[in-house]
C-alpha atoms as a PDB file:
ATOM      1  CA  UNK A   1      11.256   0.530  14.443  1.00  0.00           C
ATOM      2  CA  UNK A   2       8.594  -0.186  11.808  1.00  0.00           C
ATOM      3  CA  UNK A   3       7.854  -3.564  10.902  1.00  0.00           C
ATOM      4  CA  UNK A   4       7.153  -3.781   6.810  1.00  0.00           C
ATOM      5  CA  UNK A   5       4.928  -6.371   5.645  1.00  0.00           C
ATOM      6  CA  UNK A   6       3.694  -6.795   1.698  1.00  0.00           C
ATOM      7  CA  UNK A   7       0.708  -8.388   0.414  1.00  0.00           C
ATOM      8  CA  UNK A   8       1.197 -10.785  -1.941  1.00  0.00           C
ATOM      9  CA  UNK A   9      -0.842  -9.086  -4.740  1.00  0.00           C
ATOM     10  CA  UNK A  10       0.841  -5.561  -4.166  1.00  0.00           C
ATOM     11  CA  UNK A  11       4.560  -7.983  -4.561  1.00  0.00           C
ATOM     12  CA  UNK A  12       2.969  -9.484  -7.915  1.00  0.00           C
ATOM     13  CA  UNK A  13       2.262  -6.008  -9.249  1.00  0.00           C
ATOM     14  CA  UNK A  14       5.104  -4.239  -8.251  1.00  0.00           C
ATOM     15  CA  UNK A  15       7.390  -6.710 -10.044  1.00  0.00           C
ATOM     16  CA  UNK A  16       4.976  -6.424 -12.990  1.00  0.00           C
ATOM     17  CA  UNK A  17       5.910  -2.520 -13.631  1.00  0.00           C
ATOM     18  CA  UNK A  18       8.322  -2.011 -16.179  1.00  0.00           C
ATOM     19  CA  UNK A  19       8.750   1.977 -16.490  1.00  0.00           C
ATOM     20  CA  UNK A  20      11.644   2.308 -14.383  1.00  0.00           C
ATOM     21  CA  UNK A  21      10.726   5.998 -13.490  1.00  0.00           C
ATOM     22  CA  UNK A  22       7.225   4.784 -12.161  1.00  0.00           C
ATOM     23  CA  UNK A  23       9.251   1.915  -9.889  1.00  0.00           C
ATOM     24  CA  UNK A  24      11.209   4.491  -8.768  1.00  0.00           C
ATOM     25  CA  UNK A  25       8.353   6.735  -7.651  1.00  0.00           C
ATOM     26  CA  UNK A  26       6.679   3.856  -5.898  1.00  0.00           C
ATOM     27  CA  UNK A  27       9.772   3.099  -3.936  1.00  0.00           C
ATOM     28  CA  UNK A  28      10.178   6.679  -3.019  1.00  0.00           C
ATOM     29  CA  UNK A  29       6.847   7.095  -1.641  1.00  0.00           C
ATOM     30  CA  UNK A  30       7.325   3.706   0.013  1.00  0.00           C
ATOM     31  CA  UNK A  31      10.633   5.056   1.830  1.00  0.00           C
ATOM     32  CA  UNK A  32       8.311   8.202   2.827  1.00  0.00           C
ATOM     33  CA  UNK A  33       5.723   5.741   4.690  1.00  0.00           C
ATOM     34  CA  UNK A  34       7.936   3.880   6.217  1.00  0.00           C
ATOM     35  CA  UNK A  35       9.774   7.143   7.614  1.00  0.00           C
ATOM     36  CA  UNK A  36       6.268   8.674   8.062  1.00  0.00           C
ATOM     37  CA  UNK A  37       3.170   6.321   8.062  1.00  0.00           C
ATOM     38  CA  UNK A  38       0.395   8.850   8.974  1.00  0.00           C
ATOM     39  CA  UNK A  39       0.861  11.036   5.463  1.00  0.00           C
ATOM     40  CA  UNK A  40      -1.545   9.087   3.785  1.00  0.00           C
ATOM     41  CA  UNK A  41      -5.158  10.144   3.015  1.00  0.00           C
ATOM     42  CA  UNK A  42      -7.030   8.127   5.521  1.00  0.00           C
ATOM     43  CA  UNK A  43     -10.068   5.659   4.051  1.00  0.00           C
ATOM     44  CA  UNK A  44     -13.539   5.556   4.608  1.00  0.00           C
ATOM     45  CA  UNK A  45     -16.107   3.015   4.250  1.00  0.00           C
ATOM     46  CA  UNK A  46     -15.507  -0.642   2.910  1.00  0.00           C
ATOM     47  CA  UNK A  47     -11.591   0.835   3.301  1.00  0.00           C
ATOM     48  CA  UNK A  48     -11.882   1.790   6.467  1.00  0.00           C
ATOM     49  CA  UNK A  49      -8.515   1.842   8.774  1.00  0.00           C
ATOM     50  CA  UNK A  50      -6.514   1.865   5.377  1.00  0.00           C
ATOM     51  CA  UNK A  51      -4.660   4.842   3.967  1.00  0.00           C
ATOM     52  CA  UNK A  52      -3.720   5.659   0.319  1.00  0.00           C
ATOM     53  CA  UNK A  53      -1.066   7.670  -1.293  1.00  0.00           C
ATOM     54  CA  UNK A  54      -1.465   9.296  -4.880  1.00  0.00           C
ATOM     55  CA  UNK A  55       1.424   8.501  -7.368  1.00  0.00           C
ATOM     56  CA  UNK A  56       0.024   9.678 -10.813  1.00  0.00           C
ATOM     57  CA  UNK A  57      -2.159   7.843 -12.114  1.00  0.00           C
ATOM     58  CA  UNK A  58      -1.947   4.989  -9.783  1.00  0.00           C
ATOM     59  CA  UNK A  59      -3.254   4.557  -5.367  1.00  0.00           C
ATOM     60  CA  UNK A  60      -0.852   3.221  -2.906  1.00  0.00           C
ATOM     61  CA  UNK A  61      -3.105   1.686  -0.245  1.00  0.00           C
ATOM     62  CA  UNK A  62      -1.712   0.201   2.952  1.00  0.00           C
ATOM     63  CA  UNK A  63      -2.355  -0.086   6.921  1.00  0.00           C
ATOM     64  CA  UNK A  64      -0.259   0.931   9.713  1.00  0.00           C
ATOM     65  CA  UNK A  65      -1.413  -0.602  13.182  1.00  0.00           C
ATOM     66  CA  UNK A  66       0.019   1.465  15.524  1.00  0.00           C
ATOM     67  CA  UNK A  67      -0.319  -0.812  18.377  1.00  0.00           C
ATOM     68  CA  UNK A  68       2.036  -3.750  16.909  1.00  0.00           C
ATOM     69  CA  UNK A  69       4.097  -0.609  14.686  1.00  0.00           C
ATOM     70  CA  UNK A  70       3.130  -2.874  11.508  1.00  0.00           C
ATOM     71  CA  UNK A  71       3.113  -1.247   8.114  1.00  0.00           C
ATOM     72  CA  UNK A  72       1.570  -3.268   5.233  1.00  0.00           C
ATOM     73  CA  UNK A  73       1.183  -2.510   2.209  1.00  0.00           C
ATOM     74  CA  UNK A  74      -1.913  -3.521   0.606  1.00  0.00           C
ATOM     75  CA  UNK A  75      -2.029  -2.745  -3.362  1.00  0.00           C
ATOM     76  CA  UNK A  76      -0.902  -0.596  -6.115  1.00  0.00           C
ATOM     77  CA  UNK A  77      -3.982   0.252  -8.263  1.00  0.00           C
ATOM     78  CA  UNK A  78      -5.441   2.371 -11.210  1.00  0.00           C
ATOM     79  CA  UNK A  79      -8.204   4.630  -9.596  1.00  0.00           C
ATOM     80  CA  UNK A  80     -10.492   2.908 -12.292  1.00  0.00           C
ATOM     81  CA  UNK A  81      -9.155  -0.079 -10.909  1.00  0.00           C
ATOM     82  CA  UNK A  82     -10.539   0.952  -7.018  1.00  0.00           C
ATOM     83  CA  UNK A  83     -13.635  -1.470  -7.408  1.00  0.00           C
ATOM     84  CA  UNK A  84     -12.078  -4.552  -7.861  1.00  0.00           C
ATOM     85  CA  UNK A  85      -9.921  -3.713  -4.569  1.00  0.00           C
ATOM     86  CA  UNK A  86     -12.327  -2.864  -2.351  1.00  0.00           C
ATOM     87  CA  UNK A  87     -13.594  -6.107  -1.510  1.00  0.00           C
ATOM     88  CA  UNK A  88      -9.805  -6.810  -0.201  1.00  0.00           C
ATOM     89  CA  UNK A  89      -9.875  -7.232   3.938  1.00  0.00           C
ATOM     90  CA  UNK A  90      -7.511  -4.618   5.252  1.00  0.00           C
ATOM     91  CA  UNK A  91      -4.687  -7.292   6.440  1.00  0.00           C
ATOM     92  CA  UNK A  92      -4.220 -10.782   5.032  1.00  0.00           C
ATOM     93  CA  UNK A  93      -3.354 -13.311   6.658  1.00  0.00           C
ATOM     94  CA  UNK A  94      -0.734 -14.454   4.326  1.00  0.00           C
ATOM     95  CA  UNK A  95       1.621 -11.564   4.432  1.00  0.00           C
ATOM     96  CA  UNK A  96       5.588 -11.829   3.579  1.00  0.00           C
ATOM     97  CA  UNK A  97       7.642  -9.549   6.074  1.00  0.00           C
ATOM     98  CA  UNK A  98      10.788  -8.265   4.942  1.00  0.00           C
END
């Protein structure tokens, strides 16, 4: 069994979204990694080891370590939005499990 963790930023802007069609996307494609974690679109560079998911027009990034079977999801961003992420490590230490 997968063990979900979320960052405390992606938390903050997930209970930011008010469009109750997006929120229900997000949690759809959240139900999909959890069932599936490999479908993402695998990073490269300073995102390295991350993977993102495309829900129109935002990015879904999170990390799955295989090893430990940890998912965690990292952010919910704007792709014009992708440079103030990037500087993000790929798993903080202050994660809430749920």
């Amino acid at each position: 069994m997968v063990t979900v963790a979320y960052d405390p930023h992606f938390e903050k802007t997930i209970r930011k979204i008010h469009d109750v069609r997006l929120k229900e996307h997000v949690k759809q494609q959240i139900r999909k990694i959890i069932s599936d974690p490999s479908i993402g679109k695998l990073m490269r560079y300073s995102r390295k080891h991350t993977r993102e998911v495309y829900i129109p027009p935002f990015r879904l990034s999170y990390w799955y370590d295989r090893k430990n079977d940890t998912l965690v999801f990292l952010a919910l961003y704007h792709k014009d939005q992708q440079q103030a992420t990037e500087n993000e490590p790929p798993c903080s230490p202050a994660l809430s499990t749920r």
